[in-house]
Protein backbone atom coordinates (compact mmCIF):
# COMPACT_ATOMS: atom_id res chain seq x y z
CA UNK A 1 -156.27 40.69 125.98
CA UNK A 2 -154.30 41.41 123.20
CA UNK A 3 -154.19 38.63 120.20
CA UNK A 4 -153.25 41.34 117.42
CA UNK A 5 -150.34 42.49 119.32
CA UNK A 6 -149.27 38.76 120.38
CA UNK A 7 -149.32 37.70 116.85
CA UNK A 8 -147.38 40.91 115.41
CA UNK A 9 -144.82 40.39 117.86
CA UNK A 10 -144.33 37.10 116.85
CA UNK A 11 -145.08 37.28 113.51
CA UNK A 12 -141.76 39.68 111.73
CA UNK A 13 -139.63 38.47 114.11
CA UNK A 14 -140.60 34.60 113.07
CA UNK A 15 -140.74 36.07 109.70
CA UNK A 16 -137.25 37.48 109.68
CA UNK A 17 -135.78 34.41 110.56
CA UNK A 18 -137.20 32.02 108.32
CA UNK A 19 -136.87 34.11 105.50
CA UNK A 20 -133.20 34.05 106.39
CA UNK A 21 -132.86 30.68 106.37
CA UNK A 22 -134.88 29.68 103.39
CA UNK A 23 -134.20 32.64 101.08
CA UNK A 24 -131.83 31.10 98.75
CA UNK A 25 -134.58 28.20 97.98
CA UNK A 26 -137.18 30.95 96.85
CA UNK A 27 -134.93 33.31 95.01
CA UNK A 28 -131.43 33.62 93.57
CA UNK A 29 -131.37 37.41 94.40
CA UNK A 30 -129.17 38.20 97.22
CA UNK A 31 -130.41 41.91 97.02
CA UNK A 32 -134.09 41.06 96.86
CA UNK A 33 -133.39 38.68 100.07
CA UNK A 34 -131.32 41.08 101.64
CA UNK A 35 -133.82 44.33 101.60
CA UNK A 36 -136.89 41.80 102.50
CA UNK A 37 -135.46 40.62 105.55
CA UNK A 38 -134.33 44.10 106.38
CA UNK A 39 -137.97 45.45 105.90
CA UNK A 40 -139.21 42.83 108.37
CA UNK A 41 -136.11 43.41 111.10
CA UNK A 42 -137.16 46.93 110.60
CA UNK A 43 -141.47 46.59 110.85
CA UNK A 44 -140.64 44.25 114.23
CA UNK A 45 -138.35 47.27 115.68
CA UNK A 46 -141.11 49.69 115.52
CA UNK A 47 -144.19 47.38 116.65
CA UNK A 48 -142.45 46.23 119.54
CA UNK A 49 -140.87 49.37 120.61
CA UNK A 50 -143.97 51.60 120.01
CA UNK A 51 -146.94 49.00 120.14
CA UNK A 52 -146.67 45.43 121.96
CA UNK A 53 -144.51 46.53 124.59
CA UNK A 54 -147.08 49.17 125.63
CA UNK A 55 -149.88 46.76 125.04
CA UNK A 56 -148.36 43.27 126.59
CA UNK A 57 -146.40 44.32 129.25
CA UNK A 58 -147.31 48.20 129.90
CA UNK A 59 -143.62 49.23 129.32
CA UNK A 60 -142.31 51.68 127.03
CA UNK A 61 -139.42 53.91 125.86
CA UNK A 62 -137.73 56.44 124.00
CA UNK A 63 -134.83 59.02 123.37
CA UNK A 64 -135.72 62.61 123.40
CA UNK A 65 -133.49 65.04 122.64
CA UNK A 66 -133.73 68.84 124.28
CA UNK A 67 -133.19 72.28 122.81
CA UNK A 68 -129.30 72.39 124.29
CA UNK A 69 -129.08 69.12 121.88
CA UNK A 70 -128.73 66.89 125.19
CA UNK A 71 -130.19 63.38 124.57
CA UNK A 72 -132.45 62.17 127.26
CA UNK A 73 -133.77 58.31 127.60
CA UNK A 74 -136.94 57.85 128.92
CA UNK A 75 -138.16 54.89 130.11
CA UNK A 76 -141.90 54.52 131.20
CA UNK A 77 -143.90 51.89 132.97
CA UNK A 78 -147.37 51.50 133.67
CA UNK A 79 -148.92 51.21 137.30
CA UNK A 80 -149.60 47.58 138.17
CA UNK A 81 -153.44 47.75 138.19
CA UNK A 82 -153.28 48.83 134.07
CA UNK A 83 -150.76 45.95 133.30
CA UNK A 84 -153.35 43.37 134.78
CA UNK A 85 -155.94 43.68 131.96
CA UNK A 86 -152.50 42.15 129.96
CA UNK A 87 -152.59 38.16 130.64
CA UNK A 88 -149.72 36.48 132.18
CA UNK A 89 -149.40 34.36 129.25
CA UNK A 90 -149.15 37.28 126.33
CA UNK A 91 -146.33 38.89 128.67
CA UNK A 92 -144.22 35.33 129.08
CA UNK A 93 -144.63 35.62 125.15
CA UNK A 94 -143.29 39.03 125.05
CA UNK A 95 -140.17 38.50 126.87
CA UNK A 96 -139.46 35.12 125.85
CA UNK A 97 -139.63 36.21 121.55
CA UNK A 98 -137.66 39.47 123.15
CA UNK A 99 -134.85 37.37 124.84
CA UNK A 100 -134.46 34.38 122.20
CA UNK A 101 -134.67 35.95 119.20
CA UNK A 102 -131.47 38.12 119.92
CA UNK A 103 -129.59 34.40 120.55
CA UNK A 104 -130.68 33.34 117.18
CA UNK A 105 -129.39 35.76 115.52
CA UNK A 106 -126.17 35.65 117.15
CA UNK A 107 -126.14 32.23 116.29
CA UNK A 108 -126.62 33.16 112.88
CA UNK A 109 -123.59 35.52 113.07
CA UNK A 110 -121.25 33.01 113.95
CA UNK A 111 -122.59 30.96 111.50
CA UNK A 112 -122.14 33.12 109.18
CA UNK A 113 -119.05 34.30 110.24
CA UNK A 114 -117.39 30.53 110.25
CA UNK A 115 -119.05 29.12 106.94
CA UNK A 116 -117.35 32.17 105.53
CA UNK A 117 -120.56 33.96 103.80
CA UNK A 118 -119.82 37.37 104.64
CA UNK A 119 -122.18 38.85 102.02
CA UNK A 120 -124.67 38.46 104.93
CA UNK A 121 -122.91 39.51 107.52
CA UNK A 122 -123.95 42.91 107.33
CA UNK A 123 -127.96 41.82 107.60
CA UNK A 124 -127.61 39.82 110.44
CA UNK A 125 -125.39 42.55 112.64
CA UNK A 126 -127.97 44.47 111.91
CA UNK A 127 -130.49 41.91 113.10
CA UNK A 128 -128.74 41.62 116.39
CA UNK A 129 -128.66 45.27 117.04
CA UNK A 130 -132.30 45.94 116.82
CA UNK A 131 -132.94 42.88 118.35
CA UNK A 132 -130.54 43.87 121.14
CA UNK A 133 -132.10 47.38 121.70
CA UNK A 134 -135.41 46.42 122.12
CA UNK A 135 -134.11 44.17 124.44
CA UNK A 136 -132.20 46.78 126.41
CA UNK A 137 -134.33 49.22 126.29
CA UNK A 138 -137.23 47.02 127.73
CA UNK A 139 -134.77 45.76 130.44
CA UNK A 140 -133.92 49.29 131.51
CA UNK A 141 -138.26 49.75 131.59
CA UNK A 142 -138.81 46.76 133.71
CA UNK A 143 -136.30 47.75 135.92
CA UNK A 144 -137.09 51.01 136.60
CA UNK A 145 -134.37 53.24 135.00
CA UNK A 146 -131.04 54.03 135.70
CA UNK A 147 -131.73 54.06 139.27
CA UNK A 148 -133.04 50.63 139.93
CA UNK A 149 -130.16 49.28 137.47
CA UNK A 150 -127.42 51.00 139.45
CA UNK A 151 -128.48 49.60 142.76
CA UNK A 152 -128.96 46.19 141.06
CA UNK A 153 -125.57 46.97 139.30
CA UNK A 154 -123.35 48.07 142.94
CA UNK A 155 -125.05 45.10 144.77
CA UNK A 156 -123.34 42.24 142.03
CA UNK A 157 -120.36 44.32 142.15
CA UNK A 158 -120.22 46.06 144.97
CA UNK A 159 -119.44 49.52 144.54
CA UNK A 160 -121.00 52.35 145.55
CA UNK A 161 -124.06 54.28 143.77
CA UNK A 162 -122.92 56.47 141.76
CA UNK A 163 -125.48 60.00 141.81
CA UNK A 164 -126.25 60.75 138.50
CA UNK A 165 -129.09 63.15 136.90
CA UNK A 166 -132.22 61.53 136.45
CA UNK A 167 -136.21 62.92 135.81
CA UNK A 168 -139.11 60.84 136.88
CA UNK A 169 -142.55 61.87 136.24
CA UNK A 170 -145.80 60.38 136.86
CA UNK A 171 -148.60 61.57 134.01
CA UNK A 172 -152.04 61.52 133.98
CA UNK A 173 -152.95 58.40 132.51
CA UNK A 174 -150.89 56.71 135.68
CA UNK A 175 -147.42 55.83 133.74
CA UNK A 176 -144.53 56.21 134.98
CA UNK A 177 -141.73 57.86 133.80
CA UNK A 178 -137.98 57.82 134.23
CA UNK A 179 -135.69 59.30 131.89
CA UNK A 180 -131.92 59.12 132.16
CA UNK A 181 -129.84 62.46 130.95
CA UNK A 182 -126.78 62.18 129.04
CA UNK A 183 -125.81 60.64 125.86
C-alpha cells in the first residue's frame, strides 16, 4: 500500500485546479497566479510520470534518445504478481484523477476561451498537455506498446497491422519493457 503516493497524486493535481479557480480571490497578481499554478501542473507531471505510476499501478515510461539522435519511447510494465502488493482501490484512484483531470481542464479551456479571458489561455493549454501526456503515455503502458495498440487500433478499423520496429525487453527486476522507435 501506497498512501504517500495516493495523496501526491491527488494532491497538485487537486491543487492546480483550485488554485485556478480561486486565484483571483487570494491575489490580484495574474503573474504570481500564473507561475504558481504552473509550478504545481509541473510537480504533478513528474510525480506521476516518474513516481505513482510505478508505485500504484506498476506502469512506467519514457523517451530515450540514441547516439544516431533517433528518439525511442519506452514503455514498461510490471509482471502481474509485483502490481498485486498495489490495492485495487489506489489503482481505480490512479486512473480515475489520470482520466478526469484532463476533462477539467478542457473544460476550463473553453471556458476560458468563450468568457473571452485569454490572458489564461496559455496556462490552461498547458494544463491539458501535461495532463494529456501522462495520460497517453500511461495508456500506451497499460496496453502494451505499439503492438498491442495497433492490433486494438486495425480491429476498430479494420485495416491491416502495419510492421513497424519495436524493442521489448524483460529486466531483472521482472518489468517489462517495450519501446517504440521513431520520432
Amino acid at each position: 500500500r501506497h498512501p504517500l503516493a495516493t495523496f501526491f497524486h491527488l494532491f497538485f493535481r487537486v491543487s492546480a485546479i483550485v488554485t485556478y479557480l480561486f486565484c483571483d480571490w487570494f491575489s490580484n497578481s495574474f503573474v504570481a497566479c500564473f507561475v504558481t499554478i504552473l509550478l504545481l501542473l509541473s510537480f504533478d507531471f513528474w510525480s506521476v510520470k516518474n513516481v505513482t505510476g510505478r508505485l500504484l499501478v506498476g506502469l512506467r515510461w519514457w523517451n530515450q534518445i540514441d547516439e544516431d539522435g533517433k528518439s525511442h519511447w519506452v514503455f514498461e510494465a510490471k509482471r502481474l504478481p509485483t502490481i498485486a502488493a498495489s490495492t485495487e482501490a489506489e489503482a481505480r484512484i490512479f486512473w480515475l484523477g489520470l482520466i478526469i483531470c484532463p476533462v477539467i481542464w478542457t473544460v476550463f479551456f473553453f471556458s476560458t476561451l468563450f468568457s473571452l479571458k485569454l490572458k489564461w489561455l496559455a496556462l490552461v493549454i498547458t494544463g491539458i498537455s501535461l495532463q494529456t501526456a501522462n495520460l497517453y503515455g500511461y495508456i500506451h503502458c497499460k496496453l502494451g506498446g505499439q503492438k498491442t495498440i495497433s492490433k486494438v487500433t486495425s480491429r476498430l478499423f479494420g485495416t491491416t497491422d502495419v510492421p513497424k520496429r519495436e524493442s521489448r525487453r524483460i529486466s531483472e527486476d521482472g518489468t517489462e519493457e517495450h519501446g517504440k522507435t521513431g520520432t
